[in-house]
PDB file of N, CA and C in Angstrom:
ATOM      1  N   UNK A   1       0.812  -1.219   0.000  1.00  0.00           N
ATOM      2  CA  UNK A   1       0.000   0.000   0.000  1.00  0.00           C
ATOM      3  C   UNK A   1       0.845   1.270   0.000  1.00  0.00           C
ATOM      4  N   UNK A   2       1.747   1.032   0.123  1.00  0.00           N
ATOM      5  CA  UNK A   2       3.224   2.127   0.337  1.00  0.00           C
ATOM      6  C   UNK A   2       3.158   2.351  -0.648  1.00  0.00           C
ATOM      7  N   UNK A   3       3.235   1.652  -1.974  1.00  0.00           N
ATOM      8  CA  UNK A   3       3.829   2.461  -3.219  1.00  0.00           C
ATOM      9  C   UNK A   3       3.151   2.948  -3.619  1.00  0.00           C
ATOM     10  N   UNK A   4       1.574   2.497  -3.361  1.00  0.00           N
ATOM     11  CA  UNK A   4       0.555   3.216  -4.302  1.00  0.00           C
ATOM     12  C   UNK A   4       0.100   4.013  -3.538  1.00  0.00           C
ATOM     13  N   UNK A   5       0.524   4.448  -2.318  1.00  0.00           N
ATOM     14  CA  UNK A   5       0.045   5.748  -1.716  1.00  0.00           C
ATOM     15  C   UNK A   5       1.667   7.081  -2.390  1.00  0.00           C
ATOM     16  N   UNK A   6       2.126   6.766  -2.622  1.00  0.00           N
ATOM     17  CA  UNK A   6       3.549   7.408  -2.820  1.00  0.00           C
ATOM     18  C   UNK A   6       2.841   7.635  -4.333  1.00  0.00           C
ATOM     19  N   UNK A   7       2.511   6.715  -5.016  1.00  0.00           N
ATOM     20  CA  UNK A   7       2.060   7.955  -7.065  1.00  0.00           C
ATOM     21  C   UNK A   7       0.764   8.551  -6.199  1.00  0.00           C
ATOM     22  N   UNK A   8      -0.144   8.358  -5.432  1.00  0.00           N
ATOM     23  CA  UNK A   8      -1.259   9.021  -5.520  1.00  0.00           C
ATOM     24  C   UNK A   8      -0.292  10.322  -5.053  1.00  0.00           C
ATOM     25  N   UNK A   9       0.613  10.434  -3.491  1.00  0.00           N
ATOM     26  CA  UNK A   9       0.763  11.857  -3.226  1.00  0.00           C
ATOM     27  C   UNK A   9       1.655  12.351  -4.664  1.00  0.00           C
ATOM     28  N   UNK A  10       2.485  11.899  -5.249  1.00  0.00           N
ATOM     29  CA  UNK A  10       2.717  12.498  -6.773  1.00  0.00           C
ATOM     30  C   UNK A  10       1.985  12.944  -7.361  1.00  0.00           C
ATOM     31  N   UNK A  11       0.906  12.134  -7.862  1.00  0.00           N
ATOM     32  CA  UNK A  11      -0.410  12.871  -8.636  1.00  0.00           C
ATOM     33  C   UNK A  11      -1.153  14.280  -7.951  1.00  0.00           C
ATOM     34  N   UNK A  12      -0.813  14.378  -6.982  1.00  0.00           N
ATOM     35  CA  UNK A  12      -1.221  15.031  -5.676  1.00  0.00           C
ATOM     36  C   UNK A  12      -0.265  16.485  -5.948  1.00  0.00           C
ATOM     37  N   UNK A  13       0.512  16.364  -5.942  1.00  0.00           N
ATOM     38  CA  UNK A  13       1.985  17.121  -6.209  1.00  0.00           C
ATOM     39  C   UNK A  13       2.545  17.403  -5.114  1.00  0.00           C
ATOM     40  N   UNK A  14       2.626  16.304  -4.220  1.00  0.00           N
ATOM     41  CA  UNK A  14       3.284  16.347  -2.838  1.00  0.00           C
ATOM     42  C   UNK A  14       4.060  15.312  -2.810  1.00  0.00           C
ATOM     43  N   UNK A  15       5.701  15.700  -3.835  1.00  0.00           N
ATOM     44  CA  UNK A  15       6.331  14.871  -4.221  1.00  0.00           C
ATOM     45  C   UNK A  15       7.319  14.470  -2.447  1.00  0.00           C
ATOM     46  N   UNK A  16       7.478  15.331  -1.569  1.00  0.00           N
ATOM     47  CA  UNK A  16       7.812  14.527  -0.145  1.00  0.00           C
ATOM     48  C   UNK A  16       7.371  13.645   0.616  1.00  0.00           C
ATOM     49  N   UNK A  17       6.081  14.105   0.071  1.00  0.00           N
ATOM     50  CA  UNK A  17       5.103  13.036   0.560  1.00  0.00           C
ATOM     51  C   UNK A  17       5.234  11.478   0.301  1.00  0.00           C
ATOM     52  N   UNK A  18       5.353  11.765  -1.160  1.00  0.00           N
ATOM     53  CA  UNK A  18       5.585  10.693  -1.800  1.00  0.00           C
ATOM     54  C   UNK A  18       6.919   9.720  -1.824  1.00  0.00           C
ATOM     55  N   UNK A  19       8.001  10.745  -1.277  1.00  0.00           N
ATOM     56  CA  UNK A  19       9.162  10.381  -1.024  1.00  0.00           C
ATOM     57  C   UNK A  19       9.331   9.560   0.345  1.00  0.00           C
ATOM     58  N   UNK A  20       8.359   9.853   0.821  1.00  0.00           N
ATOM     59  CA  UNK A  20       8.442   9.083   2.687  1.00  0.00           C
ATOM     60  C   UNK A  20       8.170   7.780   2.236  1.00  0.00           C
ATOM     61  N   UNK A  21       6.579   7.802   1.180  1.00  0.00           N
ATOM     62  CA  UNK A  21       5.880   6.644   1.338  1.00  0.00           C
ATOM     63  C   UNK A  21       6.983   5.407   0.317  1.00  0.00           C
ATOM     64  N   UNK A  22       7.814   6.193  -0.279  1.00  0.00           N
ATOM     65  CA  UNK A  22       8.692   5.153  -1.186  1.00  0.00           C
ATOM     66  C   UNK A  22       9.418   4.804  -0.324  1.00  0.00           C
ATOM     67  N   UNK A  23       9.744   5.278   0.545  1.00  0.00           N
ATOM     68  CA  UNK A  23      11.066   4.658   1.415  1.00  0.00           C
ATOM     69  C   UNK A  23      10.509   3.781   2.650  1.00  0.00           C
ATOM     70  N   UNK A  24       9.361   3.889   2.667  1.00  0.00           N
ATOM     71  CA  UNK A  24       8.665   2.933   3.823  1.00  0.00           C
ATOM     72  C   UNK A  24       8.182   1.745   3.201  1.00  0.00           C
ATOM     73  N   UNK A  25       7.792   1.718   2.194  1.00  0.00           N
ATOM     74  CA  UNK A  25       7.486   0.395   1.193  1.00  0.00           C
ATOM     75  C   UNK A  25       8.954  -0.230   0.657  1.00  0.00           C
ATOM     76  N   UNK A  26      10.316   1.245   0.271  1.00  0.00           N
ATOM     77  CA  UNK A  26      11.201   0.341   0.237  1.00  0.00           C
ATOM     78  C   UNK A  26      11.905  -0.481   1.139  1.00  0.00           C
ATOM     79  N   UNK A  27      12.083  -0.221   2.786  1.00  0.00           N
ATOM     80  CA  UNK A  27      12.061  -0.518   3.759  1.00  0.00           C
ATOM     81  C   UNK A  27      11.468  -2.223   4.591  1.00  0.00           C
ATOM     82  N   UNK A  28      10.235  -2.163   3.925  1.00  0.00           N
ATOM     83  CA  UNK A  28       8.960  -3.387   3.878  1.00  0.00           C
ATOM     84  C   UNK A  28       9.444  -4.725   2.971  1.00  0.00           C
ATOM     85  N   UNK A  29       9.608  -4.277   1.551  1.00  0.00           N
ATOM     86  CA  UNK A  29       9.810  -4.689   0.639  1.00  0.00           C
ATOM     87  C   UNK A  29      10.397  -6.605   0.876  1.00  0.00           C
ATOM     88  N   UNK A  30      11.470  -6.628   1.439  1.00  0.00           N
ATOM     89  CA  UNK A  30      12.354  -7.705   1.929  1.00  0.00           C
ATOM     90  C   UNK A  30      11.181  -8.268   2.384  1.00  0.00           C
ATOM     91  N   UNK A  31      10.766  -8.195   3.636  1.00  0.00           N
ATOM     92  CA  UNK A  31       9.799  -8.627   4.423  1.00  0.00           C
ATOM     93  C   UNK A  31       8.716  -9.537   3.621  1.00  0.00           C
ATOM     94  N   UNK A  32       8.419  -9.063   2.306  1.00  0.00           N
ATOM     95  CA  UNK A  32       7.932 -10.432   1.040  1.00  0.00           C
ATOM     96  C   UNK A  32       8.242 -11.202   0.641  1.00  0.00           C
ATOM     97  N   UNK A  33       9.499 -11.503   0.955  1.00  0.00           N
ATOM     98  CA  UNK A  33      10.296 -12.797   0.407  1.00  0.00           C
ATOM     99  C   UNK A  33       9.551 -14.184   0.684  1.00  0.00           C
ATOM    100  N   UNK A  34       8.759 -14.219   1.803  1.00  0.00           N
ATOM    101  CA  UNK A  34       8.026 -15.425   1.525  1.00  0.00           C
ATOM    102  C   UNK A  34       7.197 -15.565   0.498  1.00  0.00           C
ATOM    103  N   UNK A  35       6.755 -14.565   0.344  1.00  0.00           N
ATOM    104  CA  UNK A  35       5.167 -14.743  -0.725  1.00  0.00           C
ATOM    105  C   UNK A  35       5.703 -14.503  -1.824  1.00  0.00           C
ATOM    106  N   UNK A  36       6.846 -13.897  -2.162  1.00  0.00           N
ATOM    107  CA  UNK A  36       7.640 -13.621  -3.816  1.00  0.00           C
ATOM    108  C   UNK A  36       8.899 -14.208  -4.078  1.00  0.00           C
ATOM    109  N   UNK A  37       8.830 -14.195  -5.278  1.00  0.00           N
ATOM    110  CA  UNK A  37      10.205 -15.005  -5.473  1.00  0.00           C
ATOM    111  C   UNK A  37      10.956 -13.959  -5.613  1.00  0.00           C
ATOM    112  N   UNK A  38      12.627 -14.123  -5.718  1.00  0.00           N
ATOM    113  CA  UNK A  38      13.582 -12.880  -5.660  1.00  0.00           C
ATOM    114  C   UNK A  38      13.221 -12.109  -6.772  1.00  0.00           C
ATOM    115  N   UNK A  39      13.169 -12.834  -8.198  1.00  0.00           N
ATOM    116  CA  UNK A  39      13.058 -12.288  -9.410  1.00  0.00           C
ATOM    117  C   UNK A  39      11.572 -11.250  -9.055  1.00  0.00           C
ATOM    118  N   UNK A  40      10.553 -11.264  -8.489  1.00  0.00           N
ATOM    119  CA  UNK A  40       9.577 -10.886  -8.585  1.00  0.00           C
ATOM    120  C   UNK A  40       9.983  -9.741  -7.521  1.00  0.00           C
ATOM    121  N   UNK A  41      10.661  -9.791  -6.249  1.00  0.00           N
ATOM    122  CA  UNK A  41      11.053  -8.750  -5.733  1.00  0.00           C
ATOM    123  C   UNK A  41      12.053  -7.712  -6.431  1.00  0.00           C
ATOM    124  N   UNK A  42      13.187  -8.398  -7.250  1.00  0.00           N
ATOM    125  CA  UNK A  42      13.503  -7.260  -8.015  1.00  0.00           C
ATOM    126  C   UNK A  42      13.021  -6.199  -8.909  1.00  0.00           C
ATOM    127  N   UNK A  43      11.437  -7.052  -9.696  1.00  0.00           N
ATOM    128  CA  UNK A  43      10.801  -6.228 -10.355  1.00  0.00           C
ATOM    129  C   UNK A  43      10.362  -5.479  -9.267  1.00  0.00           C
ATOM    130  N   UNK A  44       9.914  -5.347  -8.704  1.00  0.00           N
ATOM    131  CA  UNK A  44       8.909  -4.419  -7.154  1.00  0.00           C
ATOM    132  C   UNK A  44      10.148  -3.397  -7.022  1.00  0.00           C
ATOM    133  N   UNK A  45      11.529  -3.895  -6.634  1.00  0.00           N
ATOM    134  CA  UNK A  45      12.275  -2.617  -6.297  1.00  0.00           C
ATOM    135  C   UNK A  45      12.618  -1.998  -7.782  1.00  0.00           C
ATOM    136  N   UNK A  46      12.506  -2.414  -9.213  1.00  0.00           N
ATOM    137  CA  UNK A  46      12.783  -1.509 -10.188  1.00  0.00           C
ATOM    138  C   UNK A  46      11.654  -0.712 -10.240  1.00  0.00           C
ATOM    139  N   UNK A  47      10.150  -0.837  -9.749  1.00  0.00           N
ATOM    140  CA  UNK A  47       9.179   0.089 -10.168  1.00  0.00           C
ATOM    141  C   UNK A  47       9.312   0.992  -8.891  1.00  0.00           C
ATOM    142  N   UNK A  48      10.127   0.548  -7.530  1.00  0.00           N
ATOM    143  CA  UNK A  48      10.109   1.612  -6.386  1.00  0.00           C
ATOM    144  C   UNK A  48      11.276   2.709  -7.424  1.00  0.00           C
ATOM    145  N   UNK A  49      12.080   1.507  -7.970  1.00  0.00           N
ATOM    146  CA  UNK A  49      12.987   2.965  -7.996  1.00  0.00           C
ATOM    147  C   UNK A  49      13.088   4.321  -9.780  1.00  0.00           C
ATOM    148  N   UNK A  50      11.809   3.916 -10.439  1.00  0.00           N
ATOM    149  CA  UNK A  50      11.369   4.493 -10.902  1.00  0.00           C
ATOM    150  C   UNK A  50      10.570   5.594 -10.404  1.00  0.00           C
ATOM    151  N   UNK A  51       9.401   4.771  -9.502  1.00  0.00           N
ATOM    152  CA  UNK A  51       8.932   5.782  -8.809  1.00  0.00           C
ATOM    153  C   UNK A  51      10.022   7.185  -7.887  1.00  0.00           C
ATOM    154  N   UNK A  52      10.710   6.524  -7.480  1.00  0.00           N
ATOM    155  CA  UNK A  52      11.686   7.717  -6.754  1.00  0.00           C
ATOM    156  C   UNK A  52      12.841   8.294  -7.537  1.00  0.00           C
ATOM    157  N   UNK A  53      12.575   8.180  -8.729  1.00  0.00           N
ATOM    158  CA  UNK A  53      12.906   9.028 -10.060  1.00  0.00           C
ATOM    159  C   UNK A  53      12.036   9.382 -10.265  1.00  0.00           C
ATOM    160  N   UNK A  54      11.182   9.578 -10.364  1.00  0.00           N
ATOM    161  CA  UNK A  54       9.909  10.792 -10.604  1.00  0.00           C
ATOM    162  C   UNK A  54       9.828  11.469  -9.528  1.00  0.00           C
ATOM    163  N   UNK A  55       9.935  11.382  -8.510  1.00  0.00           N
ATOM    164  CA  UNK A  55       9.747  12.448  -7.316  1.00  0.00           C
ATOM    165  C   UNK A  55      11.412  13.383  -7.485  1.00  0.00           C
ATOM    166  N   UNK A  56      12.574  12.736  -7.689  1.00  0.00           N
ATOM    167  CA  UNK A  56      13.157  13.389  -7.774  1.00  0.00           C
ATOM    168  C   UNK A  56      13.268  14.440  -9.121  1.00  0.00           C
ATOM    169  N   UNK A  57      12.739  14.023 -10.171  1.00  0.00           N
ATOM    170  CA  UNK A  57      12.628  14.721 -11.110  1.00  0.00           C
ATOM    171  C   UNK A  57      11.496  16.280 -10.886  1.00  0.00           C
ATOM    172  N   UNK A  58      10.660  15.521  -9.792  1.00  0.00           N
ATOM    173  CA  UNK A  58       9.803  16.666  -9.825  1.00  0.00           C
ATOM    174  C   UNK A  58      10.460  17.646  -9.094  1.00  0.00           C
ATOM    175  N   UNK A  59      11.330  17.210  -7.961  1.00  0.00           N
ATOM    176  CA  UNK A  59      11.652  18.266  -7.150  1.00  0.00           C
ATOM    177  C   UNK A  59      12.450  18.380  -7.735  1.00  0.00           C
ATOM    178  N   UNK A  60      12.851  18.740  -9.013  1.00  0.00           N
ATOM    179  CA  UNK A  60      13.923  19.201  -9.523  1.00  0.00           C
ATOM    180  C   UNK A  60      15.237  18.736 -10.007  1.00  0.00           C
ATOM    181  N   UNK A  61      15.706  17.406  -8.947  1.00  0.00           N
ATOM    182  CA  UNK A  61      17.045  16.433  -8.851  1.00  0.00           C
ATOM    183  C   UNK A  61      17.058  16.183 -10.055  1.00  0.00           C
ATOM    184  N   UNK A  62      17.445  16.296 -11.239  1.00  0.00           N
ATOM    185  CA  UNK A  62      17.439  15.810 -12.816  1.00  0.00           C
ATOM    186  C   UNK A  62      18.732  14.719 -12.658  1.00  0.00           C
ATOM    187  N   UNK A  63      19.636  14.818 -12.406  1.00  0.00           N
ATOM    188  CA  UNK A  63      20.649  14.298 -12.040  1.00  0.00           C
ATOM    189  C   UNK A  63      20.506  12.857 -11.583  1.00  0.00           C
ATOM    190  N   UNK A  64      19.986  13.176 -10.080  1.00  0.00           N
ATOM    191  CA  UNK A  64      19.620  11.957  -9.004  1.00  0.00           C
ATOM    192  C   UNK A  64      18.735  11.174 -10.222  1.00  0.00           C
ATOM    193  N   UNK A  65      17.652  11.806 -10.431  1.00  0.00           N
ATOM    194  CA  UNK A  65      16.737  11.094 -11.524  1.00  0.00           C
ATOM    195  C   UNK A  65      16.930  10.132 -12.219  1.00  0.00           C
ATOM    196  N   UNK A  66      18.197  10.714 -12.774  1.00  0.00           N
ATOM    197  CA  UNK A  66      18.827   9.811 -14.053  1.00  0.00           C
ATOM    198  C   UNK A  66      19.197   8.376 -13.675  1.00  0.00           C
ATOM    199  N   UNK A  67      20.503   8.404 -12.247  1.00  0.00           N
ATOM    200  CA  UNK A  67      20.874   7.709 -11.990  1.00  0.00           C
ATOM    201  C   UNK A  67      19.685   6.168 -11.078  1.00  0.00           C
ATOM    202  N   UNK A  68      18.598   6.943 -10.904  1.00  0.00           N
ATOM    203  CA  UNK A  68      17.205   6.256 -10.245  1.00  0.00           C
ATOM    204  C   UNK A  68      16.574   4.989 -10.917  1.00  0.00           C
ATOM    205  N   UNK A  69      16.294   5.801 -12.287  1.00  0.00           N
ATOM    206  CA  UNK A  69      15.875   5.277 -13.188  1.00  0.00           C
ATOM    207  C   UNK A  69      16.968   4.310 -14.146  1.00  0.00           C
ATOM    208  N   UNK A  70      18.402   4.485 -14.075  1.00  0.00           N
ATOM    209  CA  UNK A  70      19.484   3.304 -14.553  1.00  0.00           C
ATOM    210  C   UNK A  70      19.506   2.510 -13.368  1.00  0.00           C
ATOM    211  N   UNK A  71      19.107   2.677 -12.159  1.00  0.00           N
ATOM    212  CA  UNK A  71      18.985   1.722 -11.098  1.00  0.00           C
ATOM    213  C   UNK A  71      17.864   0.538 -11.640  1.00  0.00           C
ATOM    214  N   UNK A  72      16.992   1.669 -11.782  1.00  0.00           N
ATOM    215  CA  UNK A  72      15.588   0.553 -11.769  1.00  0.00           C
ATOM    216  C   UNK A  72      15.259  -0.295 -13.108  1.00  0.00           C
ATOM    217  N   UNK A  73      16.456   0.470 -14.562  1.00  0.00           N
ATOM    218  CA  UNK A  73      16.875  -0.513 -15.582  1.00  0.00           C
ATOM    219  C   UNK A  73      17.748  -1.620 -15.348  1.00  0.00           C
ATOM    220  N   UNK A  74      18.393  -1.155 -14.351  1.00  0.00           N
ATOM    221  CA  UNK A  74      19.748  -2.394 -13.685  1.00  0.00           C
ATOM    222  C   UNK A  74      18.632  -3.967 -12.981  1.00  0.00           C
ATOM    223  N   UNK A  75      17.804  -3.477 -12.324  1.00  0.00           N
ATOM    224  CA  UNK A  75      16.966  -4.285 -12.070  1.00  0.00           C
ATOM    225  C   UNK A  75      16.070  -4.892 -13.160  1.00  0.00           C
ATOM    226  N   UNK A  76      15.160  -4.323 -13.383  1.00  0.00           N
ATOM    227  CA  UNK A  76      14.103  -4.754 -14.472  1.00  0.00           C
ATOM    228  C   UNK A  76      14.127  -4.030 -15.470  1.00  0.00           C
ATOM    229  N   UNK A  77      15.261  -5.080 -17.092  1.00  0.00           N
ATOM    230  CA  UNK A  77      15.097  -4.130 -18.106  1.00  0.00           C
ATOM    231  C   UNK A  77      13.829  -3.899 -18.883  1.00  0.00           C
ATOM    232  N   UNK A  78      13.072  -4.445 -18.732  1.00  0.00           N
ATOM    233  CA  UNK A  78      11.399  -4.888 -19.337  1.00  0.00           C
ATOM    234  C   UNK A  78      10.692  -3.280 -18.937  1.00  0.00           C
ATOM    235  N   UNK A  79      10.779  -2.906 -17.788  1.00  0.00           N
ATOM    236  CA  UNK A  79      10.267  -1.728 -17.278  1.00  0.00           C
ATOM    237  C   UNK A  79      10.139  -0.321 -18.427  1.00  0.00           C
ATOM    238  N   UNK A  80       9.315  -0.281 -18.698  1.00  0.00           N
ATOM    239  CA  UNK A  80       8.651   0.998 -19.790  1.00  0.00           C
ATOM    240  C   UNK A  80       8.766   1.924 -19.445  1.00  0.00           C
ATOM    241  N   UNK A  81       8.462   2.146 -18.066  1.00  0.00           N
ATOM    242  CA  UNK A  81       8.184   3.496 -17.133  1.00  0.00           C
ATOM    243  C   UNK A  81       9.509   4.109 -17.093  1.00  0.00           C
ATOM    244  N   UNK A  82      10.717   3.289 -16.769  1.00  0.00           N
ATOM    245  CA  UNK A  82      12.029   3.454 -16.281  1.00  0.00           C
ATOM    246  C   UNK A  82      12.909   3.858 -17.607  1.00  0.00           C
ATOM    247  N   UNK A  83      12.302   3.235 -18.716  1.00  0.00           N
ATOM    248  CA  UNK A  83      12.785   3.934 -19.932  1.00  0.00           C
ATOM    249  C   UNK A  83      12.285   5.183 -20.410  1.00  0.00           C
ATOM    250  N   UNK A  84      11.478   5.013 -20.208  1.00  0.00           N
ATOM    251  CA  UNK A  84      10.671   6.670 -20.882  1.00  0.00           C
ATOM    252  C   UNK A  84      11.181   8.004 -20.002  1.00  0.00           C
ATOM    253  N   UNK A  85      11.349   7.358 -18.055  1.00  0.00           N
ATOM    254  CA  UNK A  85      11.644   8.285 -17.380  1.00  0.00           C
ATOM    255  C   UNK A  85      13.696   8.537 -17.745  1.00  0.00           C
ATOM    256  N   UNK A  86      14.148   7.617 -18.004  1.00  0.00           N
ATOM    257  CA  UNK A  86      15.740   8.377 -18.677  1.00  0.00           C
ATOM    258  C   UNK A  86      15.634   8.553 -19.498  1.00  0.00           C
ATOM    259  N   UNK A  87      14.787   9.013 -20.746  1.00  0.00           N
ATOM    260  CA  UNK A  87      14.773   9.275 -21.790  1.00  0.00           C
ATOM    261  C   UNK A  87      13.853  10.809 -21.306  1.00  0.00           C
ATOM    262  N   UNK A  88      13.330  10.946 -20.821  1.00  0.00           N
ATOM    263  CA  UNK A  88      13.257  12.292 -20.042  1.00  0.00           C
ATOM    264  C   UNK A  88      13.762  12.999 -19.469  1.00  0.00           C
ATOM    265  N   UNK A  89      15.500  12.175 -18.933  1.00  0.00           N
ATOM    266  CA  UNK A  89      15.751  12.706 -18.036  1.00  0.00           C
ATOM    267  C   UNK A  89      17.297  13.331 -19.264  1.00  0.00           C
ATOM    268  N   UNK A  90      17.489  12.330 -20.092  1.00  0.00           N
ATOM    269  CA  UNK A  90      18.045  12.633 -20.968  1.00  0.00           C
ATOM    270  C   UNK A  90      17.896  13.682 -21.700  1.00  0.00           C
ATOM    271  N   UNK A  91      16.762  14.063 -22.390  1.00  0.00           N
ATOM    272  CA  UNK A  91      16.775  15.157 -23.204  1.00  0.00           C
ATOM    273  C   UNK A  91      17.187  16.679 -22.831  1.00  0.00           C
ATOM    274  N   UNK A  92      17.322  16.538 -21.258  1.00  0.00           N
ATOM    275  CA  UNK A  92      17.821  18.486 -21.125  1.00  0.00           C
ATOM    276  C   UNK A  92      19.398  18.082 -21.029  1.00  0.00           C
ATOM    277  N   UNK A  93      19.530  17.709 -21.721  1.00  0.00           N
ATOM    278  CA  UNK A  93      21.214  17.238 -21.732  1.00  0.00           C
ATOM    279  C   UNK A  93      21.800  17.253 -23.337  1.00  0.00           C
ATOM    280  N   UNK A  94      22.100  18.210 -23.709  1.00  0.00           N
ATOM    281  CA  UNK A  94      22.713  18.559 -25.343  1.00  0.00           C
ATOM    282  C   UNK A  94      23.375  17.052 -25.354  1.00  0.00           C
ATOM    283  N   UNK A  95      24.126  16.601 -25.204  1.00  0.00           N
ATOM    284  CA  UNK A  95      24.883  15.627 -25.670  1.00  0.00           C
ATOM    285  C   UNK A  95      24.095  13.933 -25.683  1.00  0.00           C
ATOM    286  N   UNK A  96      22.991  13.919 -24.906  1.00  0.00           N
ATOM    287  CA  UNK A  96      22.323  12.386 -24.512  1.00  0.00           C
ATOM    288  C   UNK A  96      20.996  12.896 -25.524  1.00  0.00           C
ATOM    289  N   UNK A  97      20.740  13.814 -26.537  1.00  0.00           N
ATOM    290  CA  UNK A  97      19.882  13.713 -27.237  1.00  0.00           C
ATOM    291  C   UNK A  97      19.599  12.571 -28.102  1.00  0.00           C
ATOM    292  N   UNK A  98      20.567  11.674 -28.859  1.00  0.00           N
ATOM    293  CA  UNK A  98      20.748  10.634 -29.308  1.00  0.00           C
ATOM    294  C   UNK A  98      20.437   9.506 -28.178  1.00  0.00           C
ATOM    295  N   UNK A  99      20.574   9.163 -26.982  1.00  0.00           N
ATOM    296  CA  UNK A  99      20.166   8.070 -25.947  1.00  0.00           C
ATOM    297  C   UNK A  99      18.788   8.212 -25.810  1.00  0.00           C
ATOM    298  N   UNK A 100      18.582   9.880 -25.931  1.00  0.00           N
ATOM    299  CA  UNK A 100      16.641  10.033 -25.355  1.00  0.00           C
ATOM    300  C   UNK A 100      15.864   9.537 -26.584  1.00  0.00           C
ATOM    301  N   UNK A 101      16.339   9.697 -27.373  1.00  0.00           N
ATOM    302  CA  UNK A 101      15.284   8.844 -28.722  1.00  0.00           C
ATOM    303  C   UNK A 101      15.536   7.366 -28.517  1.00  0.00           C
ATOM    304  N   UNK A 102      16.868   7.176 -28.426  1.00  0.00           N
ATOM    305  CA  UNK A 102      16.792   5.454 -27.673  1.00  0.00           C
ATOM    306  C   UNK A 102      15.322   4.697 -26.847  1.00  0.00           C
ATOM    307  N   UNK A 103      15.697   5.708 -25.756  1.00  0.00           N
ATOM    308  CA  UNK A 103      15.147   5.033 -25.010  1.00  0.00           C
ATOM    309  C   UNK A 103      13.758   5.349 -25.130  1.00  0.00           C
ATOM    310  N   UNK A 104      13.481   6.198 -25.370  1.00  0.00           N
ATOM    311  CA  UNK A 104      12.172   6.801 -26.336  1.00  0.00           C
ATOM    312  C   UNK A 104      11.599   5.655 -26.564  1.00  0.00           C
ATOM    313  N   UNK A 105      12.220   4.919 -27.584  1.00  0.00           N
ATOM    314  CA  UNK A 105      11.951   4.313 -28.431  1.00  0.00           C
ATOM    315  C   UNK A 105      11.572   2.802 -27.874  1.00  0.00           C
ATOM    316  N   UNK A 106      12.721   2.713 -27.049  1.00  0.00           N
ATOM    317  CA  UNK A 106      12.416   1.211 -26.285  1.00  0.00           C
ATOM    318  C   UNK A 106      10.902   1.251 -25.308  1.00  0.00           C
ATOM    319  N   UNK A 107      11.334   2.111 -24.413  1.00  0.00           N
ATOM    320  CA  UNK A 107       9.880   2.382 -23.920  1.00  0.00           C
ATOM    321  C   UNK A 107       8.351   2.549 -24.791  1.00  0.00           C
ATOM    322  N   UNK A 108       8.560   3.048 -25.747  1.00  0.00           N
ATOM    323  CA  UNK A 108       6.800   2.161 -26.743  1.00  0.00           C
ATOM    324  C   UNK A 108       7.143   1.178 -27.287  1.00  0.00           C
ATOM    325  N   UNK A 109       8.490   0.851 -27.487  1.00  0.00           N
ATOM    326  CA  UNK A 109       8.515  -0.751 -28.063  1.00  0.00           C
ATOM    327  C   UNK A 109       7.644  -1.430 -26.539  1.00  0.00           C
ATOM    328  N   UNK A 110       8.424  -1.494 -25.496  1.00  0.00           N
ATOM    329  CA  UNK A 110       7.824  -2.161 -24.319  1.00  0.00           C
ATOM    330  C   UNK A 110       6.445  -1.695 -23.748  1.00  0.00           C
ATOM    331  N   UNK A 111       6.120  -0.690 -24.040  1.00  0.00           N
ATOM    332  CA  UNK A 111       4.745  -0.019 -23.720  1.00  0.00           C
ATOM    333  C   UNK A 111       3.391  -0.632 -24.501  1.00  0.00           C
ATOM    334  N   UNK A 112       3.794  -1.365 -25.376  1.00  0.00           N
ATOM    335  CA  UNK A 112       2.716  -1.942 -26.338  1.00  0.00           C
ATOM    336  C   UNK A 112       2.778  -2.747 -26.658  1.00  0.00           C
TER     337      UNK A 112
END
């Protein structure tokens, strides 16, 4: 219930908010290992750490962002969200204009 209270305060635009509730679900997370298999917990921490690339993006962290979202590709490359969000995070960057159509690109390949 942690993570999905963390996009509602996003949608909300109470990206601290949202920042508590990611770190209390990431915190929890372990604690599933009975009911999930590892592979299935890694996907869970690549969509936490997408999600906490979007909060940092909102508050501004473009940077932190980047590196959030290659976290949460390091985990689950399948993740759409995590591509589209470095390919966002890419484009205010003159030189990664060529990576942001990349990943652009991978993300509606995987989006559909």
């Amino acid at each position: 219930p942690y993570l999905y209270t963390s996009y509602e305060r996003l949608a909300q635009f109470r990206p601290v908010e949202a920042l508590e509730e990611l770190e209390a679900s990431r915190a929890r997370n372990d604690f599933r290992a009975i009911y999930r298999s590892r592979f299935l917990l890694d996907q869970d921490e690549g969509v936490r750490s997408t999600g906490l690339a979007q909060v940092y993006r909102s508050l501004g962290f473009d940077r932190i962002a980047q590196v959030e979202a290659a976290k949460a590709l390091a985990k689950d490359s399948s993740n759409y969200s995590a591509h589209r969000l470095l390919a966002d995070t890419y484009i205010t960057r003159t030189r990664l204009v060529a990576a942001s159509a990349v990943e652009n690109f991978q993300a509606r390949l995987l989006g559909e």
